[in-house]
N, C-alpha and C. Protein backbone atom coordinates (compact mmCIF):
# COMPACT_ATOMS: atom_id res chain seq x y z
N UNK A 1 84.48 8.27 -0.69
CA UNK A 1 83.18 8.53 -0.10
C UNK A 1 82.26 7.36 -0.38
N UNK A 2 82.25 6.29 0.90
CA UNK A 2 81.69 5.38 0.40
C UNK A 2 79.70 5.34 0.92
N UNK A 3 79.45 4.85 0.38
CA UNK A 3 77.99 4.82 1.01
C UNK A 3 77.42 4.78 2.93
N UNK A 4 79.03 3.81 3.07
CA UNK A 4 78.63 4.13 4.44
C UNK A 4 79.03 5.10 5.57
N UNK A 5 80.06 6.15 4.71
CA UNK A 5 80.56 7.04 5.29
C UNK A 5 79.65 8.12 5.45
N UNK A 6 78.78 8.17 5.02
CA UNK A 6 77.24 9.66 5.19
C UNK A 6 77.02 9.29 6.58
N UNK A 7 75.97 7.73 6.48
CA UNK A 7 75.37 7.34 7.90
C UNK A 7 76.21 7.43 9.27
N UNK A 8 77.64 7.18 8.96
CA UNK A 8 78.51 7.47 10.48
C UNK A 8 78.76 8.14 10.76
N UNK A 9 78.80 9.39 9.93
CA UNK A 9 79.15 11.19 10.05
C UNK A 9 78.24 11.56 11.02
N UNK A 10 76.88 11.13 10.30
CA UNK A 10 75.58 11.63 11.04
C UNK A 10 75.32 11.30 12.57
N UNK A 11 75.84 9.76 12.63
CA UNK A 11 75.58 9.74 13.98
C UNK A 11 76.99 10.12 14.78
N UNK A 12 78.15 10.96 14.36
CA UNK A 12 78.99 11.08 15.27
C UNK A 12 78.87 12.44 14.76
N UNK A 13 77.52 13.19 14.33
CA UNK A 13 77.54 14.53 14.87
C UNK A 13 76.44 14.66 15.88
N UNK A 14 75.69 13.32 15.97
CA UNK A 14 75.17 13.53 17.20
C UNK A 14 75.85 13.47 18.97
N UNK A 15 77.24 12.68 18.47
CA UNK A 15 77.75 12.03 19.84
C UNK A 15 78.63 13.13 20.19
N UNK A 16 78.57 14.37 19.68
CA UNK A 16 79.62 15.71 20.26
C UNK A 16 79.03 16.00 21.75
N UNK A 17 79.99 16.46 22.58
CA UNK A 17 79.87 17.31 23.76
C UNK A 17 78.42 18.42 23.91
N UNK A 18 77.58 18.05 24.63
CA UNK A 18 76.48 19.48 25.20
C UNK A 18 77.26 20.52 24.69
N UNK A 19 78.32 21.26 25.40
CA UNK A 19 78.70 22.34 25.00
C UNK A 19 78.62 22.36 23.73
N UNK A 20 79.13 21.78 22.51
CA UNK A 20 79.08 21.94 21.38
C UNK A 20 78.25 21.77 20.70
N UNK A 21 77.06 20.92 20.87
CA UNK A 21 75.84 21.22 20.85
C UNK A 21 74.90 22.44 20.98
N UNK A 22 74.95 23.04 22.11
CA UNK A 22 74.77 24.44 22.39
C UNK A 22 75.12 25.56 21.66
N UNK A 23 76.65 25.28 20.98
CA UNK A 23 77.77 26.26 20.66
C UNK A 23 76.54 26.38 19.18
N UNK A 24 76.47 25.11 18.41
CA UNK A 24 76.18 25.06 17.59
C UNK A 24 74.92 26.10 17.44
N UNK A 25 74.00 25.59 18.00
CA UNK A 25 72.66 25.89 18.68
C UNK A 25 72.30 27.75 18.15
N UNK A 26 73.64 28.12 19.34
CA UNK A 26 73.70 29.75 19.07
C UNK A 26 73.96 29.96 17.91
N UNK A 27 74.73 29.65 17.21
CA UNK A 27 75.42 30.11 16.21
C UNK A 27 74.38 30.03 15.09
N UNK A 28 72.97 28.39 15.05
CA UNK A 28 72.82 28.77 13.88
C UNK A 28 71.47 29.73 14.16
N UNK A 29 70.91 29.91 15.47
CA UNK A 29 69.90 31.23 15.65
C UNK A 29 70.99 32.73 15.23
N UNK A 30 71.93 32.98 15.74
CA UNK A 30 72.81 33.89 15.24
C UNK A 30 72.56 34.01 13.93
N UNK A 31 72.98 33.00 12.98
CA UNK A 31 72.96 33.44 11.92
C UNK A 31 71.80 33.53 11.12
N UNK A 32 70.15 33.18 11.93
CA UNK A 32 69.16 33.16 11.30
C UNK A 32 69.15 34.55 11.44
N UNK A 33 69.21 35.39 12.33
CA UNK A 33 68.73 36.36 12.98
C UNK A 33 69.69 37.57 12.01
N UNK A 34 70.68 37.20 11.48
CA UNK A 34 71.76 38.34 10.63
C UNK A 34 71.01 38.09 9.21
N UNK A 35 70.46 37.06 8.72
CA UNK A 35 70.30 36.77 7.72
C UNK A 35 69.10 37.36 7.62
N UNK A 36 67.98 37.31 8.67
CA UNK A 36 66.67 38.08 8.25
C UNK A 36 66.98 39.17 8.79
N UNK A 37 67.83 39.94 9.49
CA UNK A 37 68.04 41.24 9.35
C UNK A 37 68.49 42.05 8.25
N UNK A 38 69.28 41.18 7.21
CA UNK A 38 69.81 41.72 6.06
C UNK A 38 68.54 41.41 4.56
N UNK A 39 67.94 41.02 5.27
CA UNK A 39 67.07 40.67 3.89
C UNK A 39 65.78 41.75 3.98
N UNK A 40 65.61 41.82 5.23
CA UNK A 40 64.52 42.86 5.88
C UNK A 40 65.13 44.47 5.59
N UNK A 41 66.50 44.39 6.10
CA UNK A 41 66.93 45.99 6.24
C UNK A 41 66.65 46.33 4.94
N UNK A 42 67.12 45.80 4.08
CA UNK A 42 66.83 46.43 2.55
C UNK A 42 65.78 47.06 2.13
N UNK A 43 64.52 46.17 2.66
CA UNK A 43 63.02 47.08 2.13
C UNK A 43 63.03 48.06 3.12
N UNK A 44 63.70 48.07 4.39
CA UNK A 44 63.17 49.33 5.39
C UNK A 44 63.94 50.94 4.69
N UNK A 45 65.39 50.39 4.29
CA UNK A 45 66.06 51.77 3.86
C UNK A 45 65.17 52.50 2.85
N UNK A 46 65.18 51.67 1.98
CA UNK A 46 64.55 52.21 0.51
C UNK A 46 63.08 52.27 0.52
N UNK A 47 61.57 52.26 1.97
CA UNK A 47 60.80 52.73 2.11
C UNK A 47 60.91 54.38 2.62
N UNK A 48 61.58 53.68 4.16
CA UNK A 48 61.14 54.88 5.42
C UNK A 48 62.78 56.07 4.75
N UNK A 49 64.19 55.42 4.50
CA UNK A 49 65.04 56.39 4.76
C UNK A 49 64.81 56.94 2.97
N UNK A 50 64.42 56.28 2.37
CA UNK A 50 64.82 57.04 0.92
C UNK A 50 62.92 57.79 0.78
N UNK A 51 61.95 57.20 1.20
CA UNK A 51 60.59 57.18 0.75
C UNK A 51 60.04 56.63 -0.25
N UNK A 52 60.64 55.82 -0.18
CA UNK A 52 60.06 54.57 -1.78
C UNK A 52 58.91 53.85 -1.38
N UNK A 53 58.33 54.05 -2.61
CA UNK A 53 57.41 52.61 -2.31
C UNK A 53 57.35 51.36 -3.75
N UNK A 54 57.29 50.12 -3.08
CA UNK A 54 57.32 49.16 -3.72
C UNK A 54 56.40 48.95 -4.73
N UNK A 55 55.06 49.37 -4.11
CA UNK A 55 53.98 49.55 -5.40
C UNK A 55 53.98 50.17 -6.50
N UNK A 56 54.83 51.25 -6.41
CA UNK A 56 54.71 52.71 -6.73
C UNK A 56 54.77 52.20 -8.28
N UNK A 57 53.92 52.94 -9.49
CA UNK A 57 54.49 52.50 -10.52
C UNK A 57 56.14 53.19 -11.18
N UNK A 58 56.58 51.95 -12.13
CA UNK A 58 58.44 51.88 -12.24
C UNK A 58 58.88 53.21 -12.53
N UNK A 59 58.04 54.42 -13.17
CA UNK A 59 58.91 55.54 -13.45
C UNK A 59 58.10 56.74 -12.22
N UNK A 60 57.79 56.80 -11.72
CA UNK A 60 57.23 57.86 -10.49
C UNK A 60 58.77 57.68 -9.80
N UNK A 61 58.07 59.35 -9.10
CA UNK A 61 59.58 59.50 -8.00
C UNK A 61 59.69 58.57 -6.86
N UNK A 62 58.51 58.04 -6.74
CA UNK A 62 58.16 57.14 -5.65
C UNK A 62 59.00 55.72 -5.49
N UNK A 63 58.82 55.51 -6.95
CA UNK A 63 59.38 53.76 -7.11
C UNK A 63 60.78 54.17 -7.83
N UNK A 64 61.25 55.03 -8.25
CA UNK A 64 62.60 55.46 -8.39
C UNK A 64 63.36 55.36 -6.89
N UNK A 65 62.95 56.03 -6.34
CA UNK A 65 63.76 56.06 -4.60
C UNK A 65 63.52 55.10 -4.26
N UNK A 66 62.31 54.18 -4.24
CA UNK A 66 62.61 52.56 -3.59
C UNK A 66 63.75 51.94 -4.59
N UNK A 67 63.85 51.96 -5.73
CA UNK A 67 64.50 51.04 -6.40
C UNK A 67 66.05 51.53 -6.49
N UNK A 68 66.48 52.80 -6.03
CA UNK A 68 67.76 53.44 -6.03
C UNK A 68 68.61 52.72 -4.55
């Protein structure tokens, strides 16, 4: 891995095909979109499906069911 092997990578990931460009494109909105769905779903279960709340102080039934 020589010093000048970074800089030619870079520009021969610019010289790929449109399509693969594109391909890319989707994939990394795809995976923005799974990633803030999974980071999000977590506070929704343990508000609305369990009734937790985040504020709630740590020993109430409140902040028990968010934190379960």
């Amino acid at each position: 891995f020589g010093k000048q092997m970074v800089p030619s990578q870079l520009v021969q990931l610019f010289k790929i095909p449109v399509v693969l460009k594109l391909l890319v494109c989707a994939d990394v909105c795809s995976w923005t979109a799974i990633m803030g769905f999974n980071i999000y779903y977590t506070d929704y279960v343990g508000q609305v499906v369990y009734g937790g709340n985040p504020n709630a102080p740590e020993n109430s039934p409140e902040g028990r069911a968010y934190d379960e």
